[in-house]
N, C-alpha and C. Protein backbone atom coordinates (compact mmCIF):
# COMPACT_ATOMS: atom_id res chain seq x y z
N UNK A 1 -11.61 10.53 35.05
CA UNK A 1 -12.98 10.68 35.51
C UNK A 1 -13.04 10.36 37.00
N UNK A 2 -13.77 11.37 37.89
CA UNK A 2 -13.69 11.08 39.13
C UNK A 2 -14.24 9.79 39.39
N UNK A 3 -14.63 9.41 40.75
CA UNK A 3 -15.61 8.10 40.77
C UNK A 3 -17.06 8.60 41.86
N UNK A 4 -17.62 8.42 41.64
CA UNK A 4 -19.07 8.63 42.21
C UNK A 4 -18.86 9.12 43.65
N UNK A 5 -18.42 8.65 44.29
CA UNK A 5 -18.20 8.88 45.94
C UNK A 5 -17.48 10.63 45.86
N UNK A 6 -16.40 10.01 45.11
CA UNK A 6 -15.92 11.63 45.00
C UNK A 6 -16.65 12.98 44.85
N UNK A 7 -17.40 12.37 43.66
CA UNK A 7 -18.36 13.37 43.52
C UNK A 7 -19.04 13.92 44.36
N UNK A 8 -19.70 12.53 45.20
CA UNK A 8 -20.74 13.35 46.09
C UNK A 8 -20.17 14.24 47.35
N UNK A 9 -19.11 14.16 47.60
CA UNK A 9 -18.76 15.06 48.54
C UNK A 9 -18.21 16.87 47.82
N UNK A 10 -18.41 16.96 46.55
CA UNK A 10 -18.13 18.09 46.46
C UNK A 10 -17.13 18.33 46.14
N UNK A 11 -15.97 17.17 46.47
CA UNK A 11 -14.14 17.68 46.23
C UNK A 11 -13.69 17.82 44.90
N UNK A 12 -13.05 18.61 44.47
CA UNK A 12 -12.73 18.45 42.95
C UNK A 12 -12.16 17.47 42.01
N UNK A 13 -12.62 16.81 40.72
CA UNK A 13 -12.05 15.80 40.65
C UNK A 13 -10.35 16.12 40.53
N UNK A 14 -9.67 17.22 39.87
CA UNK A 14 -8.59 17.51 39.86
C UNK A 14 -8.49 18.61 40.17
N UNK A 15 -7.37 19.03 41.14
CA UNK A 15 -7.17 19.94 42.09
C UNK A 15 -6.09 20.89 41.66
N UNK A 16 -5.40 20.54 40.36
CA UNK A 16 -5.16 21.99 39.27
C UNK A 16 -5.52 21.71 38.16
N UNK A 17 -6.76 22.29 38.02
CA UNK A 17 -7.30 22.79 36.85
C UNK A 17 -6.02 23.23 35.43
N UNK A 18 -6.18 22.99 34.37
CA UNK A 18 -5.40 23.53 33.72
C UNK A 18 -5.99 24.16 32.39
N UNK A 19 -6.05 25.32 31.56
CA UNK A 19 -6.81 25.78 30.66
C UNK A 19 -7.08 24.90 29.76
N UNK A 20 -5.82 24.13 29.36
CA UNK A 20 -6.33 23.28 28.13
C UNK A 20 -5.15 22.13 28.50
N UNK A 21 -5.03 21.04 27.32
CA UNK A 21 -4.06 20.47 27.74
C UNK A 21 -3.17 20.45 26.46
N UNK A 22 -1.83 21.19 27.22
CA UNK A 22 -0.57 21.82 26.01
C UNK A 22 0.22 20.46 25.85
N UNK A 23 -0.30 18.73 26.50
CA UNK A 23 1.14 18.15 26.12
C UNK A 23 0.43 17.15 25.99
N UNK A 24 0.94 16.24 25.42
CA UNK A 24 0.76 14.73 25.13
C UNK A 24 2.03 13.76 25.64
N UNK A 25 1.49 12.56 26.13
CA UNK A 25 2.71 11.86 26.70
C UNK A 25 2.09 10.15 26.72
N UNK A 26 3.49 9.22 25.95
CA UNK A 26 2.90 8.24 25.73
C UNK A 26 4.18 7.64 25.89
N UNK A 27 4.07 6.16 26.10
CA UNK A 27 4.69 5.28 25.87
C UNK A 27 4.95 4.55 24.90
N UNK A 28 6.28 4.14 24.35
CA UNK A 28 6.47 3.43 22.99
C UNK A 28 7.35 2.12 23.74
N UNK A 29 7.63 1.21 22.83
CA UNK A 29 8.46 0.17 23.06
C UNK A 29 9.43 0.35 24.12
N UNK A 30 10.31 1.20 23.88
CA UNK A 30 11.39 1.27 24.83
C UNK A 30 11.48 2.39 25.23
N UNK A 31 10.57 3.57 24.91
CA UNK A 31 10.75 4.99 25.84
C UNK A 31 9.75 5.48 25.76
N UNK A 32 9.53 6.80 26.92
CA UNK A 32 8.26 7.63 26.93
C UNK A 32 8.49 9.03 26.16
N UNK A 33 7.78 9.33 25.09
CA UNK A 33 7.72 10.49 24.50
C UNK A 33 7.10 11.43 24.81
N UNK A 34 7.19 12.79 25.01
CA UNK A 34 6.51 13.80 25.70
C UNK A 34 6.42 14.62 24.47
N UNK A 35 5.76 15.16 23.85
CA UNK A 35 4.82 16.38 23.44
C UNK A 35 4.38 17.37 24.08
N UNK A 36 5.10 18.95 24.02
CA UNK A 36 4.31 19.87 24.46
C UNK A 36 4.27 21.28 23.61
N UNK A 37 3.21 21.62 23.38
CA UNK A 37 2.74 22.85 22.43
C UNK A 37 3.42 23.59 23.33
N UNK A 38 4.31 24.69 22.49
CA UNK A 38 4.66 25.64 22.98
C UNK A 38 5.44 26.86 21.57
N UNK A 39 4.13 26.91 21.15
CA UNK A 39 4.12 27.50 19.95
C UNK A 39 4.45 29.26 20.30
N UNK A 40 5.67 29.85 19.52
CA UNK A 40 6.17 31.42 19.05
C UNK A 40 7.52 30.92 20.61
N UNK A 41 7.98 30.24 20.96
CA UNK A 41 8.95 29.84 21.45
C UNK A 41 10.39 29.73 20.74
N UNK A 42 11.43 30.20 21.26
CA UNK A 42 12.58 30.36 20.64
C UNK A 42 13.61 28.98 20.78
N UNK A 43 14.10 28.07 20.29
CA UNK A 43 14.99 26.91 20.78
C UNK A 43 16.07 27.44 21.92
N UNK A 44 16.31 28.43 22.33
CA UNK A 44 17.27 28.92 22.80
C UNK A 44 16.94 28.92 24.22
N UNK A 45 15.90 29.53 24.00
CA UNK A 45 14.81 30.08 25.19
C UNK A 45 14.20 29.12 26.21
N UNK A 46 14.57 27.65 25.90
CA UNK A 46 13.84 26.77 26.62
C UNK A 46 14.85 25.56 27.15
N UNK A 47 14.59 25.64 28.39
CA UNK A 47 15.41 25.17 29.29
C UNK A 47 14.64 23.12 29.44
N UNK A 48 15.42 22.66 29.06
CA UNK A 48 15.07 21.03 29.71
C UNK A 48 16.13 20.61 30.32
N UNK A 49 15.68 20.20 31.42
CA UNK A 49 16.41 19.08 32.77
C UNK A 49 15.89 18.09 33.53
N UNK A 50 16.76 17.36 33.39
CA UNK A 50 16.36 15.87 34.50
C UNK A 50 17.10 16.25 35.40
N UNK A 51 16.12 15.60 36.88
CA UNK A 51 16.84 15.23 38.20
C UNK A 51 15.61 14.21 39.10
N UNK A 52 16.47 13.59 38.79
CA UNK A 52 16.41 12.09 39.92
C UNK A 52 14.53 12.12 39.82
N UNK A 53 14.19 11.35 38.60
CA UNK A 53 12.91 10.81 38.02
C UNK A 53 12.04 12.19 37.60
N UNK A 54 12.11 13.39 37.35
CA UNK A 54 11.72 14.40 37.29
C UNK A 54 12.02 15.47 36.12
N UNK A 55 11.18 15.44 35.51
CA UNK A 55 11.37 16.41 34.11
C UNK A 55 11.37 17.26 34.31
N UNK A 56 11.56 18.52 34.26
CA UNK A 56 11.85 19.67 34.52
C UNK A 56 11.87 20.55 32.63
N UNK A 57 10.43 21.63 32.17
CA UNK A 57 10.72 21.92 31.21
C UNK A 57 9.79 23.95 31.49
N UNK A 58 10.84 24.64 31.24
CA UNK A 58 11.28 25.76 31.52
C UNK A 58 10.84 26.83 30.08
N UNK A 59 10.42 28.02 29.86
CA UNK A 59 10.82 28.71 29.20
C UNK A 59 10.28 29.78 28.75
N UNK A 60 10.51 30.84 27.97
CA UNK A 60 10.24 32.27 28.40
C UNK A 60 10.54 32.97 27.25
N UNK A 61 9.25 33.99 26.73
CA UNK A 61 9.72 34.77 25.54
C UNK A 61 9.02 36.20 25.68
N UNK A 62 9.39 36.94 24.86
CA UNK A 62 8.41 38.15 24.75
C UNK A 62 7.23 37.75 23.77
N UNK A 63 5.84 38.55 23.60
CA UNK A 63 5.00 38.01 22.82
C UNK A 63 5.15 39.51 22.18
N UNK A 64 6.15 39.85 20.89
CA UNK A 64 5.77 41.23 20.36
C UNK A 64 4.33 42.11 20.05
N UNK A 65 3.53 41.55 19.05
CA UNK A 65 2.13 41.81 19.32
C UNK A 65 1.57 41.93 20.71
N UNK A 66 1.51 41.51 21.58
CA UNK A 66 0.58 41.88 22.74
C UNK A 66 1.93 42.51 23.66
N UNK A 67 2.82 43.02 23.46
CA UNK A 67 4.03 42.98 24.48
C UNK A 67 3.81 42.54 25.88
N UNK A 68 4.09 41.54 25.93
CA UNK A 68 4.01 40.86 27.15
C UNK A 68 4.93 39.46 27.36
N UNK A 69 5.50 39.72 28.76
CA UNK A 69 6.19 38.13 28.57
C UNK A 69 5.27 36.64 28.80
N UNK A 70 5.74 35.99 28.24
CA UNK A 70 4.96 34.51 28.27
C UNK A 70 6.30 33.60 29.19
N UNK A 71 5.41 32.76 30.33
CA UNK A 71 6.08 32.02 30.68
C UNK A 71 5.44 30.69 30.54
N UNK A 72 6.47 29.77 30.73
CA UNK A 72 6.20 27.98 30.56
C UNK A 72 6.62 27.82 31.91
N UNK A 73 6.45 26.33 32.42
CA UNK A 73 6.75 25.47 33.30
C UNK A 73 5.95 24.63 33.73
N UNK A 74 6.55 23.42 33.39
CA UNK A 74 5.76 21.97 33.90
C UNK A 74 7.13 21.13 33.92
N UNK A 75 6.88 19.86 35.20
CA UNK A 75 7.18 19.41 35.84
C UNK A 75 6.43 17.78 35.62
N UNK A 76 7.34 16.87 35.10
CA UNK A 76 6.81 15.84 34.72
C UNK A 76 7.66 14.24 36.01
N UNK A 77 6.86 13.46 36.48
CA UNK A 77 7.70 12.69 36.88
C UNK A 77 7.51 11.41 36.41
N UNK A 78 8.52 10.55 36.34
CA UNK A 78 8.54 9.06 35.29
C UNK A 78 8.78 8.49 36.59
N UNK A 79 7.52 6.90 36.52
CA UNK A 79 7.66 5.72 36.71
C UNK A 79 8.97 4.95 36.76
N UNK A 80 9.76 5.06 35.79
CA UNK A 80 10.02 3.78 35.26
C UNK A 80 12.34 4.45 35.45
N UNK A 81 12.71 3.74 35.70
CA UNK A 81 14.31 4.16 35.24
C UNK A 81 14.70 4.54 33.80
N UNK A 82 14.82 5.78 33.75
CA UNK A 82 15.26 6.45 32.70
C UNK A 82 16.47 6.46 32.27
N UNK A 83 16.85 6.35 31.03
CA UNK A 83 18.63 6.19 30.57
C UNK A 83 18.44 7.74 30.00
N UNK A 84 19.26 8.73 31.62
CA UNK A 84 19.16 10.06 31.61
C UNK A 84 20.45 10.42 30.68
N UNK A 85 21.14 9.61 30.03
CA UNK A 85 22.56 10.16 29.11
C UNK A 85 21.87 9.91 27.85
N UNK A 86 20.63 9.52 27.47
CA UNK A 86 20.23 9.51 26.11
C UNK A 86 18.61 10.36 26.55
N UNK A 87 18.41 10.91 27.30
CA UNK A 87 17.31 11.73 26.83
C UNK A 87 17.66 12.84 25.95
N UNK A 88 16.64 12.73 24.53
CA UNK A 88 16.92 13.87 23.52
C UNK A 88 15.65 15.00 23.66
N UNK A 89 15.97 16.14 22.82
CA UNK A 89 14.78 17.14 22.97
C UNK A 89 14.81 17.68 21.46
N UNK A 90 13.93 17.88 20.95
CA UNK A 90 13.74 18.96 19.78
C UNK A 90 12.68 19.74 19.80
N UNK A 91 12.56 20.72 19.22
CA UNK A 91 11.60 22.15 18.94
C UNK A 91 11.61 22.05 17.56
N UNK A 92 10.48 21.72 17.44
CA UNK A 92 9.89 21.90 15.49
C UNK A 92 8.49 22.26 15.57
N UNK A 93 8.49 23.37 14.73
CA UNK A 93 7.20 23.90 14.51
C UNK A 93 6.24 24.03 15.40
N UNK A 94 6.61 24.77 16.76
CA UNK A 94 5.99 25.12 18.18
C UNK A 94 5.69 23.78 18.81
N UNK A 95 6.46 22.93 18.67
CA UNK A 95 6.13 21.76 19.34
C UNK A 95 7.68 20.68 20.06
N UNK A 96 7.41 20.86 21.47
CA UNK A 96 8.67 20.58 21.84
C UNK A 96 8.65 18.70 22.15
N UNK A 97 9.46 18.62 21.59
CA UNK A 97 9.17 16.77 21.78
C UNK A 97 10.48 16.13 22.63
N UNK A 98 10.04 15.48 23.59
CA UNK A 98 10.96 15.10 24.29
C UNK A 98 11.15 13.25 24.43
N UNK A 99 12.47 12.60 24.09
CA UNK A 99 12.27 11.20 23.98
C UNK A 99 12.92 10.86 25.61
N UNK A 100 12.74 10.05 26.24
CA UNK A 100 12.73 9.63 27.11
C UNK A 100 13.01 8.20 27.03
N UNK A 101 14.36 7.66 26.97
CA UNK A 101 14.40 6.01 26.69
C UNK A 101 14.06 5.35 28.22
N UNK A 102 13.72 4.38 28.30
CA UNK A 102 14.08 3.25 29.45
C UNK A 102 14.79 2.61 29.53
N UNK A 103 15.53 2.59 30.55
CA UNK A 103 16.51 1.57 30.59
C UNK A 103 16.35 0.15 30.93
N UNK A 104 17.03 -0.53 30.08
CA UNK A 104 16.77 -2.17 29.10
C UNK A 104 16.68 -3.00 30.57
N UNK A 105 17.51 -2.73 31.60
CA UNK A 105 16.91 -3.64 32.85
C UNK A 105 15.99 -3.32 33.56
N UNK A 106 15.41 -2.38 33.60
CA UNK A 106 14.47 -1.82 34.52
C UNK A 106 13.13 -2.05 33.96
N UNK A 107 12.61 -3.83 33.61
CA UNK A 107 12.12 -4.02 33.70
C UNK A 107 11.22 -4.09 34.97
N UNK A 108 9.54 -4.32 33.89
CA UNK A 108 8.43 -4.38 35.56
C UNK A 108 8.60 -5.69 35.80
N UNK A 109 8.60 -5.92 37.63
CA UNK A 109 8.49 -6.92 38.54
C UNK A 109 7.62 -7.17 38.30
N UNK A 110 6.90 -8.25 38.88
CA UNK A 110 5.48 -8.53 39.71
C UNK A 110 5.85 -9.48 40.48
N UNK A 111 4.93 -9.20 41.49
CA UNK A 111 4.84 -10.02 42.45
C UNK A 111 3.63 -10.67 43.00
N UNK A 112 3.00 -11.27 43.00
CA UNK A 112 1.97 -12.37 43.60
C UNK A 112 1.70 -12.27 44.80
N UNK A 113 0.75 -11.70 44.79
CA UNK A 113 -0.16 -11.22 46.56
C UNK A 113 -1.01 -12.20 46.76
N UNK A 114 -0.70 -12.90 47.70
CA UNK A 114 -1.70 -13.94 48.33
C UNK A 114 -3.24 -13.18 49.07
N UNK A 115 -4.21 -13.68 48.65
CA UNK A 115 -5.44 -13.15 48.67
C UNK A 115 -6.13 -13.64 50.13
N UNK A 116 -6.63 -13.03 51.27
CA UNK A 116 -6.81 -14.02 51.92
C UNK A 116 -7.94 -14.29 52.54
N UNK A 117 -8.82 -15.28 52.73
CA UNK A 117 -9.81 -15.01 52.93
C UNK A 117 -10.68 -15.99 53.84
């Protein structure tokens, strides 16, 4: 939700619009799980890659009924240090799920900001 100021100048609260929203993405105990609808998609057909904090998810089919090609692409980036030799992916039932572990030291810091006044 934008915040009031924003508003009043007119600027958009988000600056790509997107038709709907095809993914879900959450955090669990020790990794971030990604969800994305990408329903009449082939397992073959769909490209996932990491590079250096950056999801990268790709992919491309014909739609026989309407003949036309359908393309994907979104571009996800993680917070947190990812253990990129155990990210898994599956495609079940038009829904591509992606696990995303964290890695066990890359815990959050904090640090204590002196307030000053």
């Amino acid at each position: 939700m934008a915040s009031s100021w924003l508003q009043s100048t007119g600027f958009p609260s988000r600056l790509f619009e997107t038709s709907s929203n095809d993914y879900e993405l959450y955090e669990e105990e020790d990794e971030f799980v990604l969800s994305v609808e990408m329903p009449g998609f082939d397992p073959d057909g769909i490209d996932v890659s990491w590079d250096d904090g950056v999801l990268n998810i790709a992919g491309e089919h014909e739609d026989e009924g309407r003949g036309e090609r359908k393309t994907y692409h979104r571009r996800f980036r993680f917070p947190k240090t990812i253990d990129d030799e155990n990210i898994t992916a599956q495609y079940k039932n038009g829904i591509l799920e992606v696990r995303l572990p964290v890695r066990s030291e890359a815990t959050t810091r904090g640090k204590q900001i002196e307030v000053q006044g």
